[in-house]
Protein backbone atom coordinates (compact mmCIF):
# COMPACT_ATOMS: atom_id res chain seq x y z
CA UNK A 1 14.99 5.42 21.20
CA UNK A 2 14.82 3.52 17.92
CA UNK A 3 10.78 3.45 17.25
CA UNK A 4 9.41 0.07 16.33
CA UNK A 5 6.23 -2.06 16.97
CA UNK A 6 5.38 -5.67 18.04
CA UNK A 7 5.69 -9.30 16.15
CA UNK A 8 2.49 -9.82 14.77
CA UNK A 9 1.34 -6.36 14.59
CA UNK A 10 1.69 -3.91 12.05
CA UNK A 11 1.15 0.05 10.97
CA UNK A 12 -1.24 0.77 7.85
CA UNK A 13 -0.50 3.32 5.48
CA UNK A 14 -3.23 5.73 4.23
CA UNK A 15 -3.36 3.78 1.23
CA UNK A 16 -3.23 0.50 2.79
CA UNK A 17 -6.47 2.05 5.41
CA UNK A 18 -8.33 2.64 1.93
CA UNK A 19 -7.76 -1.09 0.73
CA UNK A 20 -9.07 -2.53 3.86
CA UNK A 21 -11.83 0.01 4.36
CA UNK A 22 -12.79 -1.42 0.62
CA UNK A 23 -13.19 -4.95 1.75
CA UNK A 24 -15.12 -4.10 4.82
CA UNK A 25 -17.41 -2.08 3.32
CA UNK A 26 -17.87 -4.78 0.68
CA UNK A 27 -18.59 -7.13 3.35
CA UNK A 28 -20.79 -5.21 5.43
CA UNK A 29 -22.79 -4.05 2.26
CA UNK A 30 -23.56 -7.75 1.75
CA UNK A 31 -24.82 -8.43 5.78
CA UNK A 32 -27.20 -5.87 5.35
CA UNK A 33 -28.53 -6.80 2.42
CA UNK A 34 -29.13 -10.40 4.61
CA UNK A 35 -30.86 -8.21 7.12
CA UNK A 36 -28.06 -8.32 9.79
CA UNK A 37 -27.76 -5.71 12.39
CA UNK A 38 -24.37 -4.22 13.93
CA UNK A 39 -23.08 -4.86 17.59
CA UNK A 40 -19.96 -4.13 18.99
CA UNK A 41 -18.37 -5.37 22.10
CA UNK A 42 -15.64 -4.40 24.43
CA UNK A 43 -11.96 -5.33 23.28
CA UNK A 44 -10.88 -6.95 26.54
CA UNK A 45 -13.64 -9.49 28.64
CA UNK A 46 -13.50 -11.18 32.06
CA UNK A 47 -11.06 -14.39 31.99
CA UNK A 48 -13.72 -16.38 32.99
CA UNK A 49 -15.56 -15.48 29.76
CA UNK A 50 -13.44 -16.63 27.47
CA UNK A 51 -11.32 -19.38 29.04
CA UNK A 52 -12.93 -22.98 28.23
CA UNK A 53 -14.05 -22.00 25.17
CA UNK A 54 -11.74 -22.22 22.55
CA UNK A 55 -9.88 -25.60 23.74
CA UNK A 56 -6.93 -25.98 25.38
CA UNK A 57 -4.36 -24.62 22.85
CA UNK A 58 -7.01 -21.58 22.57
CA UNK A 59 -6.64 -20.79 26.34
CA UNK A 60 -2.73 -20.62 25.73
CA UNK A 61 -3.01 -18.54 23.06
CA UNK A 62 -5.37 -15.70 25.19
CA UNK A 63 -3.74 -12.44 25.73
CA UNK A 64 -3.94 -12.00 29.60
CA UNK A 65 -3.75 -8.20 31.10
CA UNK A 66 -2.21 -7.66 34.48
CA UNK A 67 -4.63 -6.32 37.32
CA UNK A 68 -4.49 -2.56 38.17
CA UNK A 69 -1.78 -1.06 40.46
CA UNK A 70 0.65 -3.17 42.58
CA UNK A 71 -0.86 -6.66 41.13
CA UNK A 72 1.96 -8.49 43.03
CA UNK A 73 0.67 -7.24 46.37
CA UNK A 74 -1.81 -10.04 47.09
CA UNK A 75 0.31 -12.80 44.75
CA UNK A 76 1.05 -16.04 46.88
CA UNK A 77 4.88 -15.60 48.01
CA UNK A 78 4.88 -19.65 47.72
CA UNK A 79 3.59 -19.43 43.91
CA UNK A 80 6.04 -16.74 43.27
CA UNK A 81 9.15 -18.19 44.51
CA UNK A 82 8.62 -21.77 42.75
CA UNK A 83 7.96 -19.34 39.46
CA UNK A 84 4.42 -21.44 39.54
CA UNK A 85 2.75 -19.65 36.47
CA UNK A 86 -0.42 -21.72 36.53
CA UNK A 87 -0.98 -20.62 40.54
CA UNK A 88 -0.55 -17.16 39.99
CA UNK A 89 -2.42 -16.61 37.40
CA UNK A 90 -5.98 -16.12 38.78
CA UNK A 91 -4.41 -13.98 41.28
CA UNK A 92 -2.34 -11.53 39.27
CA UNK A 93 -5.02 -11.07 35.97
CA UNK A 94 -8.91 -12.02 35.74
CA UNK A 95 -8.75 -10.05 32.26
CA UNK A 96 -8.17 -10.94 28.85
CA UNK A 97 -8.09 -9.20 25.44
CA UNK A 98 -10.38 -11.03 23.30
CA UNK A 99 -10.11 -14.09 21.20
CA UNK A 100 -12.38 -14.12 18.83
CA UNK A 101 -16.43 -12.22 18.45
CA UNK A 102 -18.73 -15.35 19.15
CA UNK A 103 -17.70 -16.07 23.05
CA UNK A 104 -18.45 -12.18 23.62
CA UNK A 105 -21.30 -12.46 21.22
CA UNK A 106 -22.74 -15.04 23.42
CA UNK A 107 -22.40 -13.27 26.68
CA UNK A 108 -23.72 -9.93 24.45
CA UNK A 109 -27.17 -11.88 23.86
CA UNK A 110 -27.76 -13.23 27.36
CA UNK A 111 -27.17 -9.76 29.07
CA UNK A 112 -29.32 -8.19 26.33
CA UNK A 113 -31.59 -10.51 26.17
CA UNK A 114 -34.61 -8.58 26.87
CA UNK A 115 -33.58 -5.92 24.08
CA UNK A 116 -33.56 -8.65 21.28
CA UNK A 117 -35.86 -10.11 19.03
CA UNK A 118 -35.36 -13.87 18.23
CA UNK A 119 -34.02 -15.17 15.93
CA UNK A 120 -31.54 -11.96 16.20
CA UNK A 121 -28.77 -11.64 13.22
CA UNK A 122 -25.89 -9.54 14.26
CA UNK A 123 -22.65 -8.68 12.19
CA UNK A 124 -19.32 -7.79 13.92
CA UNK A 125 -16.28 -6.18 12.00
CA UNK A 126 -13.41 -5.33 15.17
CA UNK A 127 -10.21 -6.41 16.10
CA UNK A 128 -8.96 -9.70 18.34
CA UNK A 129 -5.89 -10.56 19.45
CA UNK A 130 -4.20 -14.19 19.47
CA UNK A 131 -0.35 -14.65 21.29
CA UNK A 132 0.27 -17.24 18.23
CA UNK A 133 3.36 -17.43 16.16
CA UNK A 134 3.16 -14.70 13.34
CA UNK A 135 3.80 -16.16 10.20
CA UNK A 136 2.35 -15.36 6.50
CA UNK A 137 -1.70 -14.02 7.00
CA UNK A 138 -1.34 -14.75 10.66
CA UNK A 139 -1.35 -11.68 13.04
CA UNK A 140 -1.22 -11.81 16.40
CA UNK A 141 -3.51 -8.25 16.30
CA UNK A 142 -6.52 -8.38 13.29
CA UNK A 143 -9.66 -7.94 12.44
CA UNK A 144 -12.63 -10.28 12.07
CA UNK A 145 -15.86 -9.64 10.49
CA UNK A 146 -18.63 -12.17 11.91
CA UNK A 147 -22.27 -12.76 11.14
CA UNK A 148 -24.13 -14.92 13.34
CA UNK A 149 -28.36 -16.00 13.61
CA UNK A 150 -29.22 -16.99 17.55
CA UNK A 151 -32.39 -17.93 18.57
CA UNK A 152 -33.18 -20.75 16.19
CA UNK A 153 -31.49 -24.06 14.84
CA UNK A 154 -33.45 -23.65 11.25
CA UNK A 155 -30.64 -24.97 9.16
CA UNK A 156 -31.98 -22.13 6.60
CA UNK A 157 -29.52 -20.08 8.18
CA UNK A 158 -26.62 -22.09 7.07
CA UNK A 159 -27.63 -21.97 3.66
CA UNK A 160 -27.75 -18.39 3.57
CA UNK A 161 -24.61 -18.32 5.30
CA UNK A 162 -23.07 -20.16 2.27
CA UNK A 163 -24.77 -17.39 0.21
CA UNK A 164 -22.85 -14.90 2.26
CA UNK A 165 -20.06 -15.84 1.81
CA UNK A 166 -20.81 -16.52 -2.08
CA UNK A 167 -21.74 -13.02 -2.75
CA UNK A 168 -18.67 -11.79 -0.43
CA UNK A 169 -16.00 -13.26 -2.47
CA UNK A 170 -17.69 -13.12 -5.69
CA UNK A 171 -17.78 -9.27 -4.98
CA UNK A 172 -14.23 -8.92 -4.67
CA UNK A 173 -13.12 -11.37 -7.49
CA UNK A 174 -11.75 -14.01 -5.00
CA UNK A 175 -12.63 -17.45 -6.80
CA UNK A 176 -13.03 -19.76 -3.70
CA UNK A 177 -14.00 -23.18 -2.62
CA UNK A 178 -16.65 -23.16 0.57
CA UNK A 179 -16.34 -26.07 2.39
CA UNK A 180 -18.85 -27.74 4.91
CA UNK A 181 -18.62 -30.54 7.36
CA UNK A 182 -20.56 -31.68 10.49
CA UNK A 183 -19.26 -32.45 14.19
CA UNK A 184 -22.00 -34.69 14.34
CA UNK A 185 -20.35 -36.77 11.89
CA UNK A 186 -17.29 -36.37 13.30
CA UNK A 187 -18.48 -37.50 16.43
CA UNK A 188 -20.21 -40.42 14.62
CA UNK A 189 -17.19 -41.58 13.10
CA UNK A 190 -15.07 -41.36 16.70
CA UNK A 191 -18.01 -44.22 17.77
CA UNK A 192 -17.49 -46.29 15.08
CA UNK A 193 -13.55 -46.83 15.45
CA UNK A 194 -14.54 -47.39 19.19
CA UNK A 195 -12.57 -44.24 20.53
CA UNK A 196 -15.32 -41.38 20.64
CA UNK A 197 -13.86 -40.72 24.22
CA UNK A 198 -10.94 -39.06 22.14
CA UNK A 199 -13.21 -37.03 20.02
CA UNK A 200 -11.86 -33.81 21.43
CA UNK A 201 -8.43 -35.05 20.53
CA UNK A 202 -9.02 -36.36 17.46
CA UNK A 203 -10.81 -33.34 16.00
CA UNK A 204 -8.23 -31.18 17.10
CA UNK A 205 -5.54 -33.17 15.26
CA UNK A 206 -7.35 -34.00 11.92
CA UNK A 207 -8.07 -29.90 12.28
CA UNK A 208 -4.24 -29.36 11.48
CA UNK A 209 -4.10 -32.26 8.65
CA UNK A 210 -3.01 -28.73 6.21
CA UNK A 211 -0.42 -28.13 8.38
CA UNK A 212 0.86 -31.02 9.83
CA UNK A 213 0.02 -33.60 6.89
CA UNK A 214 -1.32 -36.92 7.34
CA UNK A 215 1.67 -38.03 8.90
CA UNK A 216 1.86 -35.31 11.35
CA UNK A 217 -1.71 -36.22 12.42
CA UNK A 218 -0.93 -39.82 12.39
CA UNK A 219 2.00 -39.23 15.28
CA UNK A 220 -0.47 -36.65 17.28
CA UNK A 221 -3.20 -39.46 17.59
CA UNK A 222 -0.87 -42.11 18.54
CA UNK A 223 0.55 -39.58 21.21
CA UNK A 224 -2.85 -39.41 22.44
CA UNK A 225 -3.41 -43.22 22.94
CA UNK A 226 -5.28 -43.65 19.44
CA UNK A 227 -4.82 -47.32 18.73
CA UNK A 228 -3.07 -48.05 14.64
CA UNK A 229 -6.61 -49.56 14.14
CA UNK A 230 -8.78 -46.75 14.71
CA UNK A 231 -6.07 -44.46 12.82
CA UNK A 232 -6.71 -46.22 10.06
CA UNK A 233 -10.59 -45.90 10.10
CA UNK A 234 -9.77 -42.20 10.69
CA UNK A 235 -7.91 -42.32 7.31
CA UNK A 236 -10.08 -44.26 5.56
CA UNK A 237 -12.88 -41.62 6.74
CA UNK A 238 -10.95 -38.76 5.88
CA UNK A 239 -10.82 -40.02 2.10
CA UNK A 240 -14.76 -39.60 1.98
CA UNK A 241 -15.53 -37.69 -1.54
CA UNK A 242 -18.53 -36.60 -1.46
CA UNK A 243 -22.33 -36.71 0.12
CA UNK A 244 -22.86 -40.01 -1.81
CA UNK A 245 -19.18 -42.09 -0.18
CA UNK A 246 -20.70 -40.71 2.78
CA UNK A 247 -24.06 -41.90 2.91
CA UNK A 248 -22.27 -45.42 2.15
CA UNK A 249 -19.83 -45.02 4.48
CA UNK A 250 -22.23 -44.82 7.20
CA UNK A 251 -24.29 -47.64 5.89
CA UNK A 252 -21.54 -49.72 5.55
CA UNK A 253 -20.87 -48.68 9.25
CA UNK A 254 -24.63 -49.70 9.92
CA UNK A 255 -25.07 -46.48 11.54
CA UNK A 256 -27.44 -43.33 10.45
CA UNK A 257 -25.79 -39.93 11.73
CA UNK A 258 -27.95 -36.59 12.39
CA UNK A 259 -25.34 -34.90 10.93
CA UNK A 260 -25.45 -36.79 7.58
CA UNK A 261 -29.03 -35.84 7.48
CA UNK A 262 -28.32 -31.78 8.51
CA UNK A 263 -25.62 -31.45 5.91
CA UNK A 264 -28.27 -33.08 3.21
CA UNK A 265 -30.85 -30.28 4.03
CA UNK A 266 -28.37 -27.61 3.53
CA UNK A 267 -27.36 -29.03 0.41
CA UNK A 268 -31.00 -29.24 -0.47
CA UNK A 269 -31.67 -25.22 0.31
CA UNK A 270 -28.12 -24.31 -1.89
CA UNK A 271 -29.63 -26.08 -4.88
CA UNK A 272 -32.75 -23.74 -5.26
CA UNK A 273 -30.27 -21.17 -5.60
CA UNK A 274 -27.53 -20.08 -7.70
CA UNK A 275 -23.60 -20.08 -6.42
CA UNK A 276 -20.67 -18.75 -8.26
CA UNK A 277 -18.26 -20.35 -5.67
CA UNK A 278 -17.73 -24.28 -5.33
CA UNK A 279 -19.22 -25.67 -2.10
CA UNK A 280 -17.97 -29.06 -1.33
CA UNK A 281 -18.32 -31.68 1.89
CA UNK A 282 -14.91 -32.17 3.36
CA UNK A 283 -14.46 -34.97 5.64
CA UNK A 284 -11.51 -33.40 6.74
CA UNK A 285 -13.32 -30.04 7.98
CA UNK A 286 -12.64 -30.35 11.81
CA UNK A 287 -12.52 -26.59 13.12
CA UNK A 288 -10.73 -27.22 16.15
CA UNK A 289 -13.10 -24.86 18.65
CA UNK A 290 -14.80 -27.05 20.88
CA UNK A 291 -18.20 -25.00 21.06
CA UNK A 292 -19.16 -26.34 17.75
CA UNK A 293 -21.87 -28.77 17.57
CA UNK A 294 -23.44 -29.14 14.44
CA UNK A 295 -22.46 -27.77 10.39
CA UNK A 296 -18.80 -26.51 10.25
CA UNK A 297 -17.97 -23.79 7.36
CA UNK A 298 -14.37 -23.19 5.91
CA UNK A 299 -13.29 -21.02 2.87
CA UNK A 300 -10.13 -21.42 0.92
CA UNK A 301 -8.75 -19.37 -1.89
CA UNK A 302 -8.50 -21.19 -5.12
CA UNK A 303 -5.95 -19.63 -6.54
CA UNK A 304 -3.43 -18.27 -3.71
CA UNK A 305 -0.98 -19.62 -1.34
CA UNK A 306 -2.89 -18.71 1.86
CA UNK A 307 -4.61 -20.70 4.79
CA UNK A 308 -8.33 -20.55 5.41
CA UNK A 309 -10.16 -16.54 4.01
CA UNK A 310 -12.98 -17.67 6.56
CA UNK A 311 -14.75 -20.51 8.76
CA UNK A 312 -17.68 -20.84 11.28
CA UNK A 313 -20.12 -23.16 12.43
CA UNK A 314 -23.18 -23.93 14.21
CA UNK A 315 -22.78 -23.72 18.23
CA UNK A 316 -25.61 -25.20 20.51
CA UNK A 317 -24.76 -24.52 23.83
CA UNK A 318 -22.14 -21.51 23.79
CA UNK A 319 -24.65 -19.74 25.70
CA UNK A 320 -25.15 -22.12 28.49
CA UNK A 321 -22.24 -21.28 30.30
CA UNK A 322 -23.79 -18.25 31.13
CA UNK A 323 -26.87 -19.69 32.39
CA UNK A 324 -29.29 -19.23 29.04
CA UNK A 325 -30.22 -22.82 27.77
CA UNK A 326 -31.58 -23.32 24.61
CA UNK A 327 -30.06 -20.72 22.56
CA UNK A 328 -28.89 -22.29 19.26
CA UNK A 329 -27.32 -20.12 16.63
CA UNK A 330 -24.46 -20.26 13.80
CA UNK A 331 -22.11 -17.86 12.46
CA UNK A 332 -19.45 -17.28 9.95
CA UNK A 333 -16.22 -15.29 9.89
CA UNK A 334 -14.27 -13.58 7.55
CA UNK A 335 -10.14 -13.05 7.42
CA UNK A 336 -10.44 -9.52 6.84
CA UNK A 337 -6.09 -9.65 6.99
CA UNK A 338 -5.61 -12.79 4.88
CA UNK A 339 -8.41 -11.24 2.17
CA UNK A 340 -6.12 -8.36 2.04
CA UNK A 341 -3.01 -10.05 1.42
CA UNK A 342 -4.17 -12.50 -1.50
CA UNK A 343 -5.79 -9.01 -3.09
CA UNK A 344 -2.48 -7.40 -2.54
CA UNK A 345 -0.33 -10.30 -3.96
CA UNK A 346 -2.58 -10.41 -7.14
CA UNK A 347 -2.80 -6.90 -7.34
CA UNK A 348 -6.54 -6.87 -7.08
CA UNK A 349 -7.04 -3.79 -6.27
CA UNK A 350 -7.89 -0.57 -8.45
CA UNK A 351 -5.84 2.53 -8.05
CA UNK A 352 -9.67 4.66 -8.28
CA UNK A 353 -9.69 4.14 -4.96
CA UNK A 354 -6.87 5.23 -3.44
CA UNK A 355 -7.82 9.11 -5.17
CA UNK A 356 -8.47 10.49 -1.80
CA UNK A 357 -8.65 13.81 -3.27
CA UNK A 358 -10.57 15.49 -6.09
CA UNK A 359 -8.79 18.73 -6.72
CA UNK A 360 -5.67 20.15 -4.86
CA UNK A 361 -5.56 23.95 -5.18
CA UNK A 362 -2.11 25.58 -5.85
CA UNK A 363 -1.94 29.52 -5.38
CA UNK A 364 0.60 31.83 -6.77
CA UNK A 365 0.54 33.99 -3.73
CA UNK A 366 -0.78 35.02 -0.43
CA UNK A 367 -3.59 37.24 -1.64
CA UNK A 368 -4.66 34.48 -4.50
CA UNK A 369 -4.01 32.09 -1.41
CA UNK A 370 -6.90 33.82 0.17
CA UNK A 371 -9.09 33.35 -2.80
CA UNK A 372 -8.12 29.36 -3.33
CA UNK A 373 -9.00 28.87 0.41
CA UNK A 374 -12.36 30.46 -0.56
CA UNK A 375 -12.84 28.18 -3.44
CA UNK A 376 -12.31 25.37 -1.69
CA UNK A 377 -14.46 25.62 0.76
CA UNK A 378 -17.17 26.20 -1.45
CA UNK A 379 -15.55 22.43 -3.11
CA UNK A 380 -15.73 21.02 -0.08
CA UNK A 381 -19.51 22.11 1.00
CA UNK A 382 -20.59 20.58 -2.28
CA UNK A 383 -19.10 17.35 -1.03
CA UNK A 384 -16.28 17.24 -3.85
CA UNK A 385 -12.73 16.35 -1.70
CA UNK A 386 -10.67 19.52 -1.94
CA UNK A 387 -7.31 20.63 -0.98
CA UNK A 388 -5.12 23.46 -1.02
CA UNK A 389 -1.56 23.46 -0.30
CA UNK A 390 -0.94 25.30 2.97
CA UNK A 391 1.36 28.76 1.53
CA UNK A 392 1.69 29.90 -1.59
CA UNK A 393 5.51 28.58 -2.03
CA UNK A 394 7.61 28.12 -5.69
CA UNK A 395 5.36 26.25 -8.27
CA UNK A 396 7.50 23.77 -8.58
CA UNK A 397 7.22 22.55 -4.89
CA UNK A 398 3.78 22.86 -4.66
CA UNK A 399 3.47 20.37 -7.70
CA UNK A 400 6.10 17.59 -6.74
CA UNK A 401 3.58 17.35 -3.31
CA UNK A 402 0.78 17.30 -6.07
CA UNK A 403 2.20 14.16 -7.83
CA UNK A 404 3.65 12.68 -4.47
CA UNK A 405 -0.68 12.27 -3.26
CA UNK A 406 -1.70 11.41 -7.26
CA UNK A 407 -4.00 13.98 -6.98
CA UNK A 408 -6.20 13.70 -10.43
CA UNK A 409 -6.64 17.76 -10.92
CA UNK A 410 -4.77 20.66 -9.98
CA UNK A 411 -6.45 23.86 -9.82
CA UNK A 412 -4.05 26.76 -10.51
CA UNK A 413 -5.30 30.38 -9.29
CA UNK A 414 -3.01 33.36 -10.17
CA UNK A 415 -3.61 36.96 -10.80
CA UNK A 416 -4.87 36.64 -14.38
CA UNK A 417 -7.26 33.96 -13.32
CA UNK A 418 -8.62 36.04 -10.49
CA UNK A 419 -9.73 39.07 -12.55
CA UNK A 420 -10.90 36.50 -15.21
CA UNK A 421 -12.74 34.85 -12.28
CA UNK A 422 -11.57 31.41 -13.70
CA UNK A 423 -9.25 28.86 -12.61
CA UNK A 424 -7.01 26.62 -14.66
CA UNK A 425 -7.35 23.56 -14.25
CA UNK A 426 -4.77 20.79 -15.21
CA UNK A 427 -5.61 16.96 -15.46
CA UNK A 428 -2.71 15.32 -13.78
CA UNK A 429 -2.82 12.09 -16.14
CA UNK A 430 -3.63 13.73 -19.55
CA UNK A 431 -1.92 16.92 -19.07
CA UNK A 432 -4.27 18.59 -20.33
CA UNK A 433 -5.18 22.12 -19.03
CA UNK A 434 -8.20 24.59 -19.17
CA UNK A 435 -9.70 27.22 -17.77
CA UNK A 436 -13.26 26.41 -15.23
CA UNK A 437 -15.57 29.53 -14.57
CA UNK A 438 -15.68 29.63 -10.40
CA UNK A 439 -19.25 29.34 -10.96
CA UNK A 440 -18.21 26.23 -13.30
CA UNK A 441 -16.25 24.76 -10.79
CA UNK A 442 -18.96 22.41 -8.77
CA UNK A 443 -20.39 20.86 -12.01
CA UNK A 444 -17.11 20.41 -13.66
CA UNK A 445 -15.75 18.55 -10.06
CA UNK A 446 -19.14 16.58 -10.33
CA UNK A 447 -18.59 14.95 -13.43
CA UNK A 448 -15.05 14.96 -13.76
């Protein structure tokens, strides 16, 4: 059998591990310096958790898994022989790998609710799984790496979520634009074209205006029974630039919007603070999940080809579906795979980390063999990442394996260097070679 894997999943390399070990670590160095705690969840929920949730398209897109054993036992014949997906559904799966880490966050806090103090900050870094079309930074298997506040609607929390990601990117040397919106607005603006019974529908398309471009959009809302004359108040919205064409957009509307007034206050928190990042309102921001309810986050990369490195938002009543009212919280989420790719494509990272190894040990022969394995055990003890090839074979082989893992330092130990009780010691970039007392040997490792 010809081995192979699955569209939209992929194998990592050791090297490739390191790299993305490097930006989670980065990231979950800054969420604890915010005071956030780590959860994890399972990787597959009850259907009934996460369907609803994530809109229609995001229900589609949910990666079902067949019940145990003979799943077709108690299918309806009917269903099956009119190949009626939709009726046999509930009947042949009630499980599902899971979408995102909010919907299982939410169900997380309300079984654990007694185990939590409020307002609780959590971070998240595991996989998800989407059935979407792979295509450039889009995997159908990847990681995510949340951080959410629950238990208060303080809109403190979105400022420092802004921060977050701020120190995040400015950390690993991605120059990026953070961009913030409100549903509230959006909702505002669906009741002044007269058509906030479409909201759902309009969000959804203006969410794909990147993709699709305007005119894409356009078609979308007519399809959906938009009249031409809300369209173009949706357009004439959508080229909003700034907090201050807002504010007179609404006036001119002779409306006043909550949302206008939330996204002020986090604007008013960010200035008492430095950023290296642009922030900028974006009438465009949509962020097509439905359980969002209140400021809306999205971060591009300004100087990559790439879709969104992150979004998130404020959710009000994600929580009430399983029976826990009052509940507000907001989180943000990071692309760990897309972060990796615009790194990789600008060669961002720096080959000091990929030196998995200190020292490999090369012995001459078995009884020097003996001796190396000693050393490097005393290496290793010290904490200093040693190696030794496994049999004392020809030089030559035990060197090209040497380069082949761009090892920094090969310790050679041969017959003269055991009576000497020194081993030689060559630096793999330089060249250069000398000879390191064994009781040298940790102090030399420790500040090589």
């Amino acid at each position: 059998m010809k081995p192979s894997i699955l569209k939209g999943t992929r194998d990592f390399l050791p090297k490739q591990v390191i790299r993305r070990k490097y930006i989670f670590d980065t990231i979950r160095s800054v969420f604890e310096i915010y005071g956030y705690l780590p959860i994890e969840t399972p990787s597959f929920e009850s259907l009934s958790t996460l369907t609803g949730k994530y809109g229609e398209e995001g229900d589609r897109l949910l990666f079902k898994i067949l019940n145990n054993g003979d799943f077709l036992s108690k299918a309806d014949q009917s269903a099956l022989n009119d190949k009626d997906s939709r009726k046999i559904l509930s009947q042949i799966t009630k499980r599902g790998l899971r979408y995102d880490l909010t919907v299982p966050f939410a169900r997380f806090v309300v079984m654990h609710e007694n185990e939590l103090s409020f307002p609780f900050k959590r971070y998240q870094i595991q996989p998800v799984w989407r059935a979407d079309r792979p295509q450039k930074g889009r995997y159908q298997e990847f990681y995510q790496c949340d951080v959410d506040a629950i238990g208060s609607d303080s809109l403190m929390y979105e400022a420092e979520l802004v921060k977050i990601y701020d120190n995040v990117f400015t950390n690993l040397e991605i120059p990026v634009e953070i961009r913030i919106n409100n549903r509230k607005i959006l909702e505002d603006m669906t009741k002044a074209i007269g058509f906030h019974d479409k909201f759902i529908a309009i969000t959804i398309a203006i969410d794909k205006l990147d993709k699709i471009e305007w005119e894409g959009v356009e078609k979308e809302l007519l399809s959906k029974g938009v009249s031409k004359g809300a369209i173009a108040g949706i357009q004439k919205y959508l080229e909003i630039d700034g907090i201050g064409e807002l504010t007179d957009w609404f006036e001119h509307q002779n409306l006043s919007s909550e949302g206008l007034i939330e996204i002020k206050k986090v604007f008013e928190y960010l200035f008492l603070t430095p950023l290296n990042n642009k922030i900028k309102f974006d009438p465009t921001l949509a962020r097509g999940l439905s359980y969002y309810t209140g400021c809306i986050f999205e971060v591009k990369a300004l100087d990559a080809e790439m879709g969104s490195l992150g979004g998130g938002g404020r959710y009000d009543e994600l929580t009430e579906v399983f029976d826990r009212k009052g509940m507000s919280g907001v989180g943000i989420s990071f692309g760990a795979e897309r972060i990796y790719d615009v790194m990789e494509e600008k060669d961002m990272f720096q080959d000091k980390l990929f030196n998995t190894l200190d020292v490999l040990f090369i012995a001459f022969d078995n009884y020097t063999h003996r001796e190396a394995f000693r050393l490097t055990s005393n290496l290793r003890r010290a904490g200093i990442k040693a190696d030794l090839y496994p049999s004392p074979v020809k030089m030559k082989k035990q060197m090209k394996y040497a380069n082949s893992i761009e090892v920094p330092f090969v310790a050679l130990l041969g017959g003269n260097e055991m009576e000497k009780r020194v081993v030689s010691i060559k630096n793999m970039i330089t060249g250069e070679q000398k000879e390191v007392a064994y009781d040298d040997l940790i102090d030399f490792f420790s500040t090589s």
